[in-house]
C-alpha atoms as a PDB file:
ATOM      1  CA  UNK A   1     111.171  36.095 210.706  1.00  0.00           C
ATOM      2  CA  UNK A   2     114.361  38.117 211.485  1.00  0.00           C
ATOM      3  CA  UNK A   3     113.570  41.440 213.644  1.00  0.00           C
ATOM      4  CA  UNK A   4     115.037  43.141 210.292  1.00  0.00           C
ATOM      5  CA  UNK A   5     112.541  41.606 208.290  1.00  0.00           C
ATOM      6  CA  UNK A   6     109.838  42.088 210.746  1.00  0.00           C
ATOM      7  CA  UNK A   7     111.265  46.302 210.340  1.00  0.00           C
ATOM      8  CA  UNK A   8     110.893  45.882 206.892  1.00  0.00           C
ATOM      9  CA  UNK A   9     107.220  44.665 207.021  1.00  0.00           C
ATOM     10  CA  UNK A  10     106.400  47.663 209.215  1.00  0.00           C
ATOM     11  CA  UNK A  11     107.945  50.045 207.175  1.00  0.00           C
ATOM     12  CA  UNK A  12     105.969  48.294 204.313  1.00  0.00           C
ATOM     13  CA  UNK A  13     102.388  48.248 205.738  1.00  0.00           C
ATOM     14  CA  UNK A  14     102.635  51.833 207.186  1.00  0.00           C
ATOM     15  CA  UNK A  15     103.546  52.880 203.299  1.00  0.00           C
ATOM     16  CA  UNK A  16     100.634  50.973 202.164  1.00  0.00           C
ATOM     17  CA  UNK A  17      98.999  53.830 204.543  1.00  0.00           C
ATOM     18  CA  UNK A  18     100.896  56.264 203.019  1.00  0.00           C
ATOM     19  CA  UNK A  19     102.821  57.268 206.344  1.00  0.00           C
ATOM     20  CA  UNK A  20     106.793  57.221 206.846  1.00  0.00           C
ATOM     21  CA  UNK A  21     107.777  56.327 210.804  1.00  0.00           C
ATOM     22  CA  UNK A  22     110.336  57.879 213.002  1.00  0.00           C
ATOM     23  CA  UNK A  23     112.891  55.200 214.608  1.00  0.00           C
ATOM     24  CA  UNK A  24     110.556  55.105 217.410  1.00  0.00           C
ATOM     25  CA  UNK A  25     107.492  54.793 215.741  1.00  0.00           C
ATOM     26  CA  UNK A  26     109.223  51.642 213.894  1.00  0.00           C
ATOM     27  CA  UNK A  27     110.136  50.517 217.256  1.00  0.00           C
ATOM     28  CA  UNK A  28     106.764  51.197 219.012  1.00  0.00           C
ATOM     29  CA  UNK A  29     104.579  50.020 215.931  1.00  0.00           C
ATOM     30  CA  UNK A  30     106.409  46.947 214.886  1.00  0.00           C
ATOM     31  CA  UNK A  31     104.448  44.289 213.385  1.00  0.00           C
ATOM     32  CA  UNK A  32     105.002  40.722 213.204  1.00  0.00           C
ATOM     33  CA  UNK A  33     104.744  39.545 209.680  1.00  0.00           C
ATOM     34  CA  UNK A  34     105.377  35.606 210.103  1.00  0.00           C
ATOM     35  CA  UNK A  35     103.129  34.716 212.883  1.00  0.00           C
ATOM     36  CA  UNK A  36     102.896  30.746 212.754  1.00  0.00           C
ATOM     37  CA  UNK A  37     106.727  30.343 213.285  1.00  0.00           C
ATOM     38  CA  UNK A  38     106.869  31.147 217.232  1.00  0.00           C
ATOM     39  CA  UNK A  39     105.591  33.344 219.997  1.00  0.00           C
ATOM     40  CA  UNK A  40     106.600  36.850 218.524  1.00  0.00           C
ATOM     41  CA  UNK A  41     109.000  38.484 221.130  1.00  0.00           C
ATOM     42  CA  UNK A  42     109.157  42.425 222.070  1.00  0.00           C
ATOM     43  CA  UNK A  43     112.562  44.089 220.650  1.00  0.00           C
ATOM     44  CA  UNK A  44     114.224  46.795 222.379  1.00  0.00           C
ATOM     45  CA  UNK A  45     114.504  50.404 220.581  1.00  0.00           C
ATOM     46  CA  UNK A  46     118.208  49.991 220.487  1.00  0.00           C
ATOM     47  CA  UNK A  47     118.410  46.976 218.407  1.00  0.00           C
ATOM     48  CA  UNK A  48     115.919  48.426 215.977  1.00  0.00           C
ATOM     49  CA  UNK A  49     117.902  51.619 215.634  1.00  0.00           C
ATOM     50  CA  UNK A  50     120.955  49.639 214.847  1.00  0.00           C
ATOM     51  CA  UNK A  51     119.331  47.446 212.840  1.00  0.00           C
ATOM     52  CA  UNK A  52     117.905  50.291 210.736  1.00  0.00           C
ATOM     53  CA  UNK A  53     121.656  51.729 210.383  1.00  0.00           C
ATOM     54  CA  UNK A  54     122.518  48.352 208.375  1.00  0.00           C
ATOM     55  CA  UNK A  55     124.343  49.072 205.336  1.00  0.00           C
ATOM     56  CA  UNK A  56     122.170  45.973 204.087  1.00  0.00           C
ATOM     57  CA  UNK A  57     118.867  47.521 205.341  1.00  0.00           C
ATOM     58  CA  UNK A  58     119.506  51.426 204.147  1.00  0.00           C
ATOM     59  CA  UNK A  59     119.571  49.943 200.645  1.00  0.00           C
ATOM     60  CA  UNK A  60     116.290  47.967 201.069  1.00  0.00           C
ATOM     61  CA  UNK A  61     114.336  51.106 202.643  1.00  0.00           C
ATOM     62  CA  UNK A  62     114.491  54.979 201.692  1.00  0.00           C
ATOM     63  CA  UNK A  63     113.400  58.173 203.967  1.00  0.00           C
ATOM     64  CA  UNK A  64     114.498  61.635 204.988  1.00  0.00           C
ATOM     65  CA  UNK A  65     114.770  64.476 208.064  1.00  0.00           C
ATOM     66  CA  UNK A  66     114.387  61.143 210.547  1.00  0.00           C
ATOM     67  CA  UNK A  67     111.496  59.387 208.761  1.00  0.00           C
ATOM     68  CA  UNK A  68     111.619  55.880 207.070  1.00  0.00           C
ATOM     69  CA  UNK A  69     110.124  55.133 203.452  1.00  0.00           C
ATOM     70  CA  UNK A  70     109.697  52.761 201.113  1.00  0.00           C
ATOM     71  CA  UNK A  71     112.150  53.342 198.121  1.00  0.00           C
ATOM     72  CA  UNK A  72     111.072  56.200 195.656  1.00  0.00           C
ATOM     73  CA  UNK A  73     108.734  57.254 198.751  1.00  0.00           C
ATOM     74  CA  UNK A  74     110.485  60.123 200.064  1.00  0.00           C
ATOM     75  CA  UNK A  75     107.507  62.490 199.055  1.00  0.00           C
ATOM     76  CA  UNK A  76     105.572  61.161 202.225  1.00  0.00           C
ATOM     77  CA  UNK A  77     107.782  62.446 204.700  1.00  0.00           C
ATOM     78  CA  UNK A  78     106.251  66.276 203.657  1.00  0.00           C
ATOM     79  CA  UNK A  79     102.799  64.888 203.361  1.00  0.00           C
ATOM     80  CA  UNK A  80     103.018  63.559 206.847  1.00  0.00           C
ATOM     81  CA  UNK A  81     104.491  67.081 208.360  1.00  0.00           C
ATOM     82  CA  UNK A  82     101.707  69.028 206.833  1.00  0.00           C
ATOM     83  CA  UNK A  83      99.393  66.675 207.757  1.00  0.00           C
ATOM     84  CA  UNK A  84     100.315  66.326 211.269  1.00  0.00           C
ATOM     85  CA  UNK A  85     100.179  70.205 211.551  1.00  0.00           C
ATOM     86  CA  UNK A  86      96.372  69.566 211.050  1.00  0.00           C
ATOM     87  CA  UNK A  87      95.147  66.492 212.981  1.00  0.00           C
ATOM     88  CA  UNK A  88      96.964  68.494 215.734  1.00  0.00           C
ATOM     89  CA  UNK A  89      94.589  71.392 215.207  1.00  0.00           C
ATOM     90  CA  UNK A  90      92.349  69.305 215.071  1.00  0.00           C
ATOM     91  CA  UNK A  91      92.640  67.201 217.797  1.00  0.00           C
ATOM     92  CA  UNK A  92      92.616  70.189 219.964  1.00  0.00           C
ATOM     93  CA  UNK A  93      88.634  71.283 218.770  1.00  0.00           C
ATOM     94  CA  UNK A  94      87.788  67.074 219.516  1.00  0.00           C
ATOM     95  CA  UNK A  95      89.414  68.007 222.983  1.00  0.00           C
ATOM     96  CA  UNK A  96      87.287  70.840 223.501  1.00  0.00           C
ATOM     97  CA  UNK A  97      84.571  69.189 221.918  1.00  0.00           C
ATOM     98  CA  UNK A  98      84.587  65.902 224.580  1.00  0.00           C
ATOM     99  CA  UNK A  99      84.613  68.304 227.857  1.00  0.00           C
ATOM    100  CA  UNK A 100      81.053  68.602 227.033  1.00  0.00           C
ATOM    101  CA  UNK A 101      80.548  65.273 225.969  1.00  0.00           C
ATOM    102  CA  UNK A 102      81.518  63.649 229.143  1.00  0.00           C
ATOM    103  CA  UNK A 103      78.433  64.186 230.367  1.00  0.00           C
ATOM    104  CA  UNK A 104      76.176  62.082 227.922  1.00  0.00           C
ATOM    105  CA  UNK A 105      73.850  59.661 229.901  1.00  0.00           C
ATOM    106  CA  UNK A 106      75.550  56.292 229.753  1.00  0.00           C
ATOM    107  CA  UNK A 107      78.766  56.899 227.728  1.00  0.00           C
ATOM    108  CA  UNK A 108      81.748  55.393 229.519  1.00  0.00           C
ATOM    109  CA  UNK A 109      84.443  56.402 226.568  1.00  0.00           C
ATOM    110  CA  UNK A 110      85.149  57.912 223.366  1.00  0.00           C
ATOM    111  CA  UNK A 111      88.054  57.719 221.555  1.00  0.00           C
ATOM    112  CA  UNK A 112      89.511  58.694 218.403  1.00  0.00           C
ATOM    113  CA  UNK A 113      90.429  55.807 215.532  1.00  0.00           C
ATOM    114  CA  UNK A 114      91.719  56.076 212.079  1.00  0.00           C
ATOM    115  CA  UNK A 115      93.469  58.840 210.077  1.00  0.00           C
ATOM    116  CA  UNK A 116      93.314  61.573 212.928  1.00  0.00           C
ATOM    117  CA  UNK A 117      94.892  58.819 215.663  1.00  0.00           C
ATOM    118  CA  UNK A 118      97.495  58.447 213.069  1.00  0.00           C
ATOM    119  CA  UNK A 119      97.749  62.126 212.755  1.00  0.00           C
ATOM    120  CA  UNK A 120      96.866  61.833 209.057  1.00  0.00           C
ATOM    121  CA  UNK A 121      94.702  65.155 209.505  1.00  0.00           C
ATOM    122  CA  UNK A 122      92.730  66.879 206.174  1.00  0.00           C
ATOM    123  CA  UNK A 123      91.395  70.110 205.706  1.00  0.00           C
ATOM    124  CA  UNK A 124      88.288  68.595 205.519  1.00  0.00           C
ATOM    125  CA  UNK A 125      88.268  65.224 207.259  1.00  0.00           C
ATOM    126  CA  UNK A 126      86.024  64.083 210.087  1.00  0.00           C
ATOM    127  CA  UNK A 127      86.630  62.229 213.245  1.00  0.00           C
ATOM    128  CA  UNK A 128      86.055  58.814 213.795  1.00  0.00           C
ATOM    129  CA  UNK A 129      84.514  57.989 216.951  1.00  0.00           C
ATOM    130  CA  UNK A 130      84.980  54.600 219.551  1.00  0.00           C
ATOM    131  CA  UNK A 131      82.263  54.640 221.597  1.00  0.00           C
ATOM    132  CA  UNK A 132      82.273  52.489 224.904  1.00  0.00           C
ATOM    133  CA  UNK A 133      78.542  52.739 226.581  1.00  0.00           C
ATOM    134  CA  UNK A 134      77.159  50.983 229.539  1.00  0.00           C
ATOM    135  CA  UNK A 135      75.394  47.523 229.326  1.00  0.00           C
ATOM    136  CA  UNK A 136      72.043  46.986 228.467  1.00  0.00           C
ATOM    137  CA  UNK A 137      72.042  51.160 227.250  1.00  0.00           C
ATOM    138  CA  UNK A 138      73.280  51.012 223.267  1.00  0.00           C
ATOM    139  CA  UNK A 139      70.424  51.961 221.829  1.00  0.00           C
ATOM    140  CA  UNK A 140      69.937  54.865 224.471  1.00  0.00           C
ATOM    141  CA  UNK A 141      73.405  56.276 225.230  1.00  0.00           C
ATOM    142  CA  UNK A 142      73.487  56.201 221.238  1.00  0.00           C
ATOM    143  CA  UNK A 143      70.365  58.576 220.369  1.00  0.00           C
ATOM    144  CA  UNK A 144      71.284  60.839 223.466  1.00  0.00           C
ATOM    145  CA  UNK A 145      75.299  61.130 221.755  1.00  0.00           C
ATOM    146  CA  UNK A 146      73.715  61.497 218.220  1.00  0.00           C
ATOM    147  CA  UNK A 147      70.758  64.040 219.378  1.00  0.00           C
ATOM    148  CA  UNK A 148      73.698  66.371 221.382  1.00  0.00           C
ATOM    149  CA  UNK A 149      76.499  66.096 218.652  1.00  0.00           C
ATOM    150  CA  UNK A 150      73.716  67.156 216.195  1.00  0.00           C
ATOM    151  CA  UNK A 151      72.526  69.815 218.255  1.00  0.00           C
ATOM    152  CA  UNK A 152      76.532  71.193 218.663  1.00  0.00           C
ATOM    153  CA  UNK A 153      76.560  70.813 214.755  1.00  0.00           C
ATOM    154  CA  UNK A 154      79.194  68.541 215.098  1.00  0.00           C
ATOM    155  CA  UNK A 155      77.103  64.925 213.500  1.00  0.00           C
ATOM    156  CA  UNK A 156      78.477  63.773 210.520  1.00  0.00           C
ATOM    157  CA  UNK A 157      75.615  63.296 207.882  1.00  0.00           C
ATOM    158  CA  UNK A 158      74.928  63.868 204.490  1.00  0.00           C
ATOM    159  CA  UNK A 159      77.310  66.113 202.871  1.00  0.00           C
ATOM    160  CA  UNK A 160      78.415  67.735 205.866  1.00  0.00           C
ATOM    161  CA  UNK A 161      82.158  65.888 207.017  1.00  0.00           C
ATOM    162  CA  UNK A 162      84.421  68.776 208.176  1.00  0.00           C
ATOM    163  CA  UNK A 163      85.680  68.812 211.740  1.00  0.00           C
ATOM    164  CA  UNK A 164      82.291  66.369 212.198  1.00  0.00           C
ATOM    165  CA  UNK A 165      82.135  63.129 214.166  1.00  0.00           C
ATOM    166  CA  UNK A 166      81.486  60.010 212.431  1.00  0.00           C
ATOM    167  CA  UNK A 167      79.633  57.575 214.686  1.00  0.00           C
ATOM    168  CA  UNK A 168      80.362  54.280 212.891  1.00  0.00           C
ATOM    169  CA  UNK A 169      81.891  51.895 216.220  1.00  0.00           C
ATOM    170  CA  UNK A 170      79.751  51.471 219.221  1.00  0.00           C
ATOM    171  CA  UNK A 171      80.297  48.400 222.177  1.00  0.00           C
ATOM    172  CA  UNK A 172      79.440  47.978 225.228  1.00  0.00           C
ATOM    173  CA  UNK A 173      81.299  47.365 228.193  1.00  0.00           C
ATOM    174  CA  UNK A 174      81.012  43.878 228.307  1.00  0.00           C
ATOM    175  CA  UNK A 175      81.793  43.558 224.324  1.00  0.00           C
ATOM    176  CA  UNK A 176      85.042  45.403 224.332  1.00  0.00           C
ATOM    177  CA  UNK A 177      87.240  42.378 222.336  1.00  0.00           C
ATOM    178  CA  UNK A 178      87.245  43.723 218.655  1.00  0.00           C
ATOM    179  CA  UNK A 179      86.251  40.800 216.464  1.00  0.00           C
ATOM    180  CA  UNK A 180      88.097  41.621 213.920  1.00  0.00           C
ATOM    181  CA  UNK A 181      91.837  40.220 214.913  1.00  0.00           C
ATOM    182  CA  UNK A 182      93.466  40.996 211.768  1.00  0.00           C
ATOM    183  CA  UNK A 183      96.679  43.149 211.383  1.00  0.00           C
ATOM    184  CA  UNK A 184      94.587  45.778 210.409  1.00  0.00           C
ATOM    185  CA  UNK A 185      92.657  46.484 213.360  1.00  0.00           C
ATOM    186  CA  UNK A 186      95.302  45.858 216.026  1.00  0.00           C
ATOM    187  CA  UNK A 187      96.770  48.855 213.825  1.00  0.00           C
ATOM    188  CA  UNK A 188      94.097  50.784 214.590  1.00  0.00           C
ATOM    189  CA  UNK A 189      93.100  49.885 218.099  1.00  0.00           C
ATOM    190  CA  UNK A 190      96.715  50.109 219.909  1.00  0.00           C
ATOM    191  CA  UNK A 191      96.907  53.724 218.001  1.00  0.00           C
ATOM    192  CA  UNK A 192      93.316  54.571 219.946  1.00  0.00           C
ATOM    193  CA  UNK A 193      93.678  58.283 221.057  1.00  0.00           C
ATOM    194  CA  UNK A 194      91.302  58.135 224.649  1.00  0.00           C
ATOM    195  CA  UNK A 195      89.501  61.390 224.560  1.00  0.00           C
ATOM    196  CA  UNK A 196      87.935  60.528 227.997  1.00  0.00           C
ATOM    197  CA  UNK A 197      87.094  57.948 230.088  1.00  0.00           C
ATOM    198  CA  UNK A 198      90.082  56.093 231.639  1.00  0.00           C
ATOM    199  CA  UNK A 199      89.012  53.079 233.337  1.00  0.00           C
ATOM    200  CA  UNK A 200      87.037  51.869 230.352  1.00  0.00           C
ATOM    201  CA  UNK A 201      90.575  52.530 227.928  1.00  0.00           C
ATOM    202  CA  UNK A 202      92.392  50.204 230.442  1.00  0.00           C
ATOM    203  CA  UNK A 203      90.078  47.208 230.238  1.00  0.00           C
ATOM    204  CA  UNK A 204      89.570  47.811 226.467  1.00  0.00           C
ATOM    205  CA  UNK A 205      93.590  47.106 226.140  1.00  0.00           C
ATOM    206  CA  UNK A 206      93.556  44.411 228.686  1.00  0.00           C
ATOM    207  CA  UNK A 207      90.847  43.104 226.635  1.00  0.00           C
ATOM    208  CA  UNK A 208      92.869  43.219 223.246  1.00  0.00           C
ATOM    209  CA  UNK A 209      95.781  41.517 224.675  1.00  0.00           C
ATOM    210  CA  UNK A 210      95.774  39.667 221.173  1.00  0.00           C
ATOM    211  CA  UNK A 211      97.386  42.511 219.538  1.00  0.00           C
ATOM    212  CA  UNK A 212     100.529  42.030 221.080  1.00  0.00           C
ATOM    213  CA  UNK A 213     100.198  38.474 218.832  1.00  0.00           C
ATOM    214  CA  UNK A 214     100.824  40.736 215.762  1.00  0.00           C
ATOM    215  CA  UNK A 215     102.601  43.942 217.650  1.00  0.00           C
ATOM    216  CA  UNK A 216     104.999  42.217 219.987  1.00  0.00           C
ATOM    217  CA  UNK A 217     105.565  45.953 221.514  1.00  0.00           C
ATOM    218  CA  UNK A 218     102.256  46.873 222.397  1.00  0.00           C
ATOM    219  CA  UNK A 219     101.910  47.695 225.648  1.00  0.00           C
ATOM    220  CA  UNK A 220      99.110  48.810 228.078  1.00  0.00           C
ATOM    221  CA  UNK A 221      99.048  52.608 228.210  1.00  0.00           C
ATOM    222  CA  UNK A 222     100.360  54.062 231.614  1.00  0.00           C
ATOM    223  CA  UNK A 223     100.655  58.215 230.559  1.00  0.00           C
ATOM    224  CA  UNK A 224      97.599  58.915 228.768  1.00  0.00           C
ATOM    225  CA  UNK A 225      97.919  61.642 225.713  1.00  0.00           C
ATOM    226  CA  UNK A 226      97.204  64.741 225.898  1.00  0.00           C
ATOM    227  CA  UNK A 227      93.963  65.067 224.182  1.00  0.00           C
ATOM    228  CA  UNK A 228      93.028  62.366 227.110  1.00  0.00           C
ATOM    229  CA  UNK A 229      89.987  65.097 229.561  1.00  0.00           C
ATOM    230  CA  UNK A 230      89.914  63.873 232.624  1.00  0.00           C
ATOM    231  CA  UNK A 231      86.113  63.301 234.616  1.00  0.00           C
ATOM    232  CA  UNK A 232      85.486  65.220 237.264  1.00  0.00           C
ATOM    233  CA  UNK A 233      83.148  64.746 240.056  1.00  0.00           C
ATOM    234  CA  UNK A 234      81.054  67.777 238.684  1.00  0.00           C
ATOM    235  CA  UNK A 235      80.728  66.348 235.335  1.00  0.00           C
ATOM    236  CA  UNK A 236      80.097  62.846 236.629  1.00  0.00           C
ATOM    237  CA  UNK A 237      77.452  63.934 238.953  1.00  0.00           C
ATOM    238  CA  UNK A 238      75.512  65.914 235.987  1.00  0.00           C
ATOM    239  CA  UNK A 239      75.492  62.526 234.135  1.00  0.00           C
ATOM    240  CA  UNK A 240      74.435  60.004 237.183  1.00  0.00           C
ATOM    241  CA  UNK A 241      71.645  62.324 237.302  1.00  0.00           C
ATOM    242  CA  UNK A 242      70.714  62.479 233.363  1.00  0.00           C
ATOM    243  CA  UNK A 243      70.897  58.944 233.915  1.00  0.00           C
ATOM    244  CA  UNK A 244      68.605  58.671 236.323  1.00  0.00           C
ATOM    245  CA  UNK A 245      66.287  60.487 234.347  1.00  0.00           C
ATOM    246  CA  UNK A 246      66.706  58.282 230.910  1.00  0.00           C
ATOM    247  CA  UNK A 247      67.179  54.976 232.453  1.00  0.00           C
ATOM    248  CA  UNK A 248      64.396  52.699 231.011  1.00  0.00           C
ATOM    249  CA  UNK A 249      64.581  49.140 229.468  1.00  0.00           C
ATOM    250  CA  UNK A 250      61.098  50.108 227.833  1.00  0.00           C
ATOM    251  CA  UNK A 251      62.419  53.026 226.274  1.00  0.00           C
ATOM    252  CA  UNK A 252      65.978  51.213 225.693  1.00  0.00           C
ATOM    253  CA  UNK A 253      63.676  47.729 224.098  1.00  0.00           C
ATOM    254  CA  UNK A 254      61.830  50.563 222.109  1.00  0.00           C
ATOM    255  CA  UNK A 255      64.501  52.143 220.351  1.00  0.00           C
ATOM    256  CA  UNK A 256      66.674  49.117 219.844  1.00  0.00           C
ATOM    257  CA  UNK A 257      64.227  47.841 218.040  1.00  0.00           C
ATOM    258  CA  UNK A 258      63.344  51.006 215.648  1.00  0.00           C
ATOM    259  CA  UNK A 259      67.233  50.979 215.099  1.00  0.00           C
ATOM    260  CA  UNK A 260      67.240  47.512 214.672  1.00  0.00           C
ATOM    261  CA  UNK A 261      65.128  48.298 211.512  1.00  0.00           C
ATOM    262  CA  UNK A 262      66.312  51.371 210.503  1.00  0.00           C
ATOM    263  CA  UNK A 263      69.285  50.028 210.011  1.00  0.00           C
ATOM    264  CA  UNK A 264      68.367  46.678 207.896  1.00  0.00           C
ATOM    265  CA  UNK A 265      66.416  49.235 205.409  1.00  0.00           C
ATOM    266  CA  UNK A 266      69.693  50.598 204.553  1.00  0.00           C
ATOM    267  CA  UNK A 267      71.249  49.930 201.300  1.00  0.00           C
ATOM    268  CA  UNK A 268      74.247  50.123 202.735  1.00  0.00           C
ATOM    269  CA  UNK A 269      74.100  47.165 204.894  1.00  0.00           C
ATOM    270  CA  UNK A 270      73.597  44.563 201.984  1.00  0.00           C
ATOM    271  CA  UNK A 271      76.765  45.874 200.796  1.00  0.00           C
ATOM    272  CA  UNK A 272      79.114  42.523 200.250  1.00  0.00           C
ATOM    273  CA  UNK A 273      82.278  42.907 202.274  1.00  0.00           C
ATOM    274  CA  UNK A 274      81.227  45.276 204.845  1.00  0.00           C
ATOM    275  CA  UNK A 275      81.379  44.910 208.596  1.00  0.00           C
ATOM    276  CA  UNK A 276      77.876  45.764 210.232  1.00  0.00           C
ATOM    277  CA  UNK A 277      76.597  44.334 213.239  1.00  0.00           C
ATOM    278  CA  UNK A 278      73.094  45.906 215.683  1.00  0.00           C
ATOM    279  CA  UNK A 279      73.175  43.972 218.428  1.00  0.00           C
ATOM    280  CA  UNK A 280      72.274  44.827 222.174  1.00  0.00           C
ATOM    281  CA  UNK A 281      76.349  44.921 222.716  1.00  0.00           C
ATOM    282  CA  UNK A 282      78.086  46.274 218.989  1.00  0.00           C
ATOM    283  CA  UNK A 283      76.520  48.392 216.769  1.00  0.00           C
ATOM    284  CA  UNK A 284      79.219  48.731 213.704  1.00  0.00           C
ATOM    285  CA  UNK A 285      78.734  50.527 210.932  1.00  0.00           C
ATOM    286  CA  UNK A 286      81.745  50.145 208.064  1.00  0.00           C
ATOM    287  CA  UNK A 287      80.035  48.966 204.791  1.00  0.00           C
ATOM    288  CA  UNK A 288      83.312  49.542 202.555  1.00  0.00           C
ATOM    289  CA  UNK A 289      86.098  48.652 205.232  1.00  0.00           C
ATOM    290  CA  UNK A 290      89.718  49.721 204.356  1.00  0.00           C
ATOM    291  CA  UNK A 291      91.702  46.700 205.746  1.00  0.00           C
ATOM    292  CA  UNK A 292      91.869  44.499 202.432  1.00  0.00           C
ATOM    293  CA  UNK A 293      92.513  47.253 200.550  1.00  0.00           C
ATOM    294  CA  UNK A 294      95.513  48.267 202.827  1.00  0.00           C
ATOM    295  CA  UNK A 295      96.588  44.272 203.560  1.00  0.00           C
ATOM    296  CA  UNK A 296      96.704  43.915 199.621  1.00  0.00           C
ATOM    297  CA  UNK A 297      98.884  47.266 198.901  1.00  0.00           C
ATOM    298  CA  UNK A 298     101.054  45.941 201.718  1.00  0.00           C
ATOM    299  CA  UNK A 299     101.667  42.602 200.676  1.00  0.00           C
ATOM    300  CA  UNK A 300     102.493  43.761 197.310  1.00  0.00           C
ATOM    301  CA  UNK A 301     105.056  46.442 197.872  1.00  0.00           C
ATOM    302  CA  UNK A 302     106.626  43.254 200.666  1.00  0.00           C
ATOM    303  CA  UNK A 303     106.781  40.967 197.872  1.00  0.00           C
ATOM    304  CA  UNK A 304     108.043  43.876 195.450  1.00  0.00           C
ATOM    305  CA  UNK A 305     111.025  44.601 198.845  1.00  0.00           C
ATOM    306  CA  UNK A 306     111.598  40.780 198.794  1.00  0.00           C
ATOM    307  CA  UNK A 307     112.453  40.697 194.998  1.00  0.00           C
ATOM    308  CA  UNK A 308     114.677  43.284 195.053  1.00  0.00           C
ATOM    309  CA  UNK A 309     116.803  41.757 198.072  1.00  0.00           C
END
């Protein structure tokens, strides 16, 4: 497919998550719509600029103040603003919130996924967690995250989502490739916002090299964001020695296999179309995942783009 085509399927799939792009964002986000034709190839920012100031494309696409819509779309471009003005805010208490979490027995990384990496922020939204722990301690590194985030106030559960961390993605270090290698999940995996935990971020890219297959402009990350808390020796001694004093495979074979259970009883995990998965290296929790929904808006409005051209 043409790189203008290949803009227009960005543009397309981004609306179907109801959020308008900058130039760059086009650039840095494109997507690959026809992958069985060849190798997809990186474009430069300069030929998608100029190919977004075609007379041809500017009457295929719509937007305002720098941000590119669908036609008849134009209302997103305020959404986004005011909803950028709170994942910021909101990013900066999950920032605070992961200086003390760096020091959680056997937790290598967290990072932030979904609406708030896309700085899609609601009033009262949670925060979706990716959690990288050490092999051979799910089950433990797990309850010890769960048991402090609780304590803090700051579990999601029941009723209570606001400015609360949802726990629903957990691998190990030696399960970092994401199973999932559809175009929805290298969206959300090469928009991973690293709250800590650097050297487990690297080989998690590394290890989704596949995206690229789909994003032709992903790239490992060499300046890490903002929100990104750096580990210090102070906070990694306090955890080698709260490791010390929770490392057992009896008590690790214990509660993997309470878990195990637990999580089986759950309606939720019957649910037809869901992703979950226990096992001693991914625990995934999504019983009503969002990617067909999205892939289906998305190929709609395409087709609808494809009409009208």
């Amino acid at each position: 497919m043409s790189l203008s085509g290949n803009i227009l399927a960005t543009i397309a799939y981004h609306d179907a998550l109801d959020r308008p792009l900058t130039a760059f964002e086009v650039w840095k986000y494109l997507i690959v719509e026809d992958r069985e034709s060849a190798k997809p190839e990186p474009a430069s920012l300069g030929d998608v600029t100029a190919a977004l100031d075609d007379r041809d494309m500017r009457g295929r696409i719509g937007g305002r103040d720098g941000f590119f819509t669908l036609p008849g779309r134009e209302d997103l471009v305020g959404r986004r603003i005011r909803a950028e003005k709170i994942a910021v805010a909101k990013l900066r208490r999950v920032r605070n919130l992961a200086k003390i979490l760096r020091i959680v027995p056997f937790v290598r990384m967290i990072g932030v996924t979904g609406s708030l990496a896309m700085k899609k922020g609601a009033n009262d939204s949670d925060w979706d967690f990716f959690v990288v722990l050490r092999t051979g301690r799910i089950w433990t590194g797990r309850t010890l995250l769960t048991g402090l985030l609780h304590i803090l106030g700051k579990r999601r559960h029941g009723g209570h989502t606001k400015d609360r961390a949802c726990l629903n993605y957990f691998v190990t270090e030696d399960h970092l490739v994401i199973p999932t290698e559809d175009l929805y999940s290298a969206n959300e995996y090469s928009m991973l916002i690293p709250l800590f935990g650097r050297e487990a971020f690297t080989r998690f890219e590394l290890r989704n090299r596949w995206i690229a297959g789909m994003k032709p402009n992903f790239l490992p990350t060499e300046a890490l964001p903002s929100w990104h808390v750096a580990e210090t020796r102070k906070t990694l001694s306090v955890r080698c020695v709260l490791e010390r004093l929770t490392d057992s495979d009896a008590f690790e074979a214990w509660l993997g296999k309470w878990q195990k259970e637990k999580i089986m009883r759950n309606p939720k995990t019957s649910i037809e179309g869901g992703h979950i998965e226990a096992t001693d290296g991914a625990l995934v929790f999504l019983p009503n995942p969002h990617g067909p929904v999205v892939y289906e808006k998305f190929r709609k409005s395409l087709g609808d783009i494809r009409l009208k051209g």
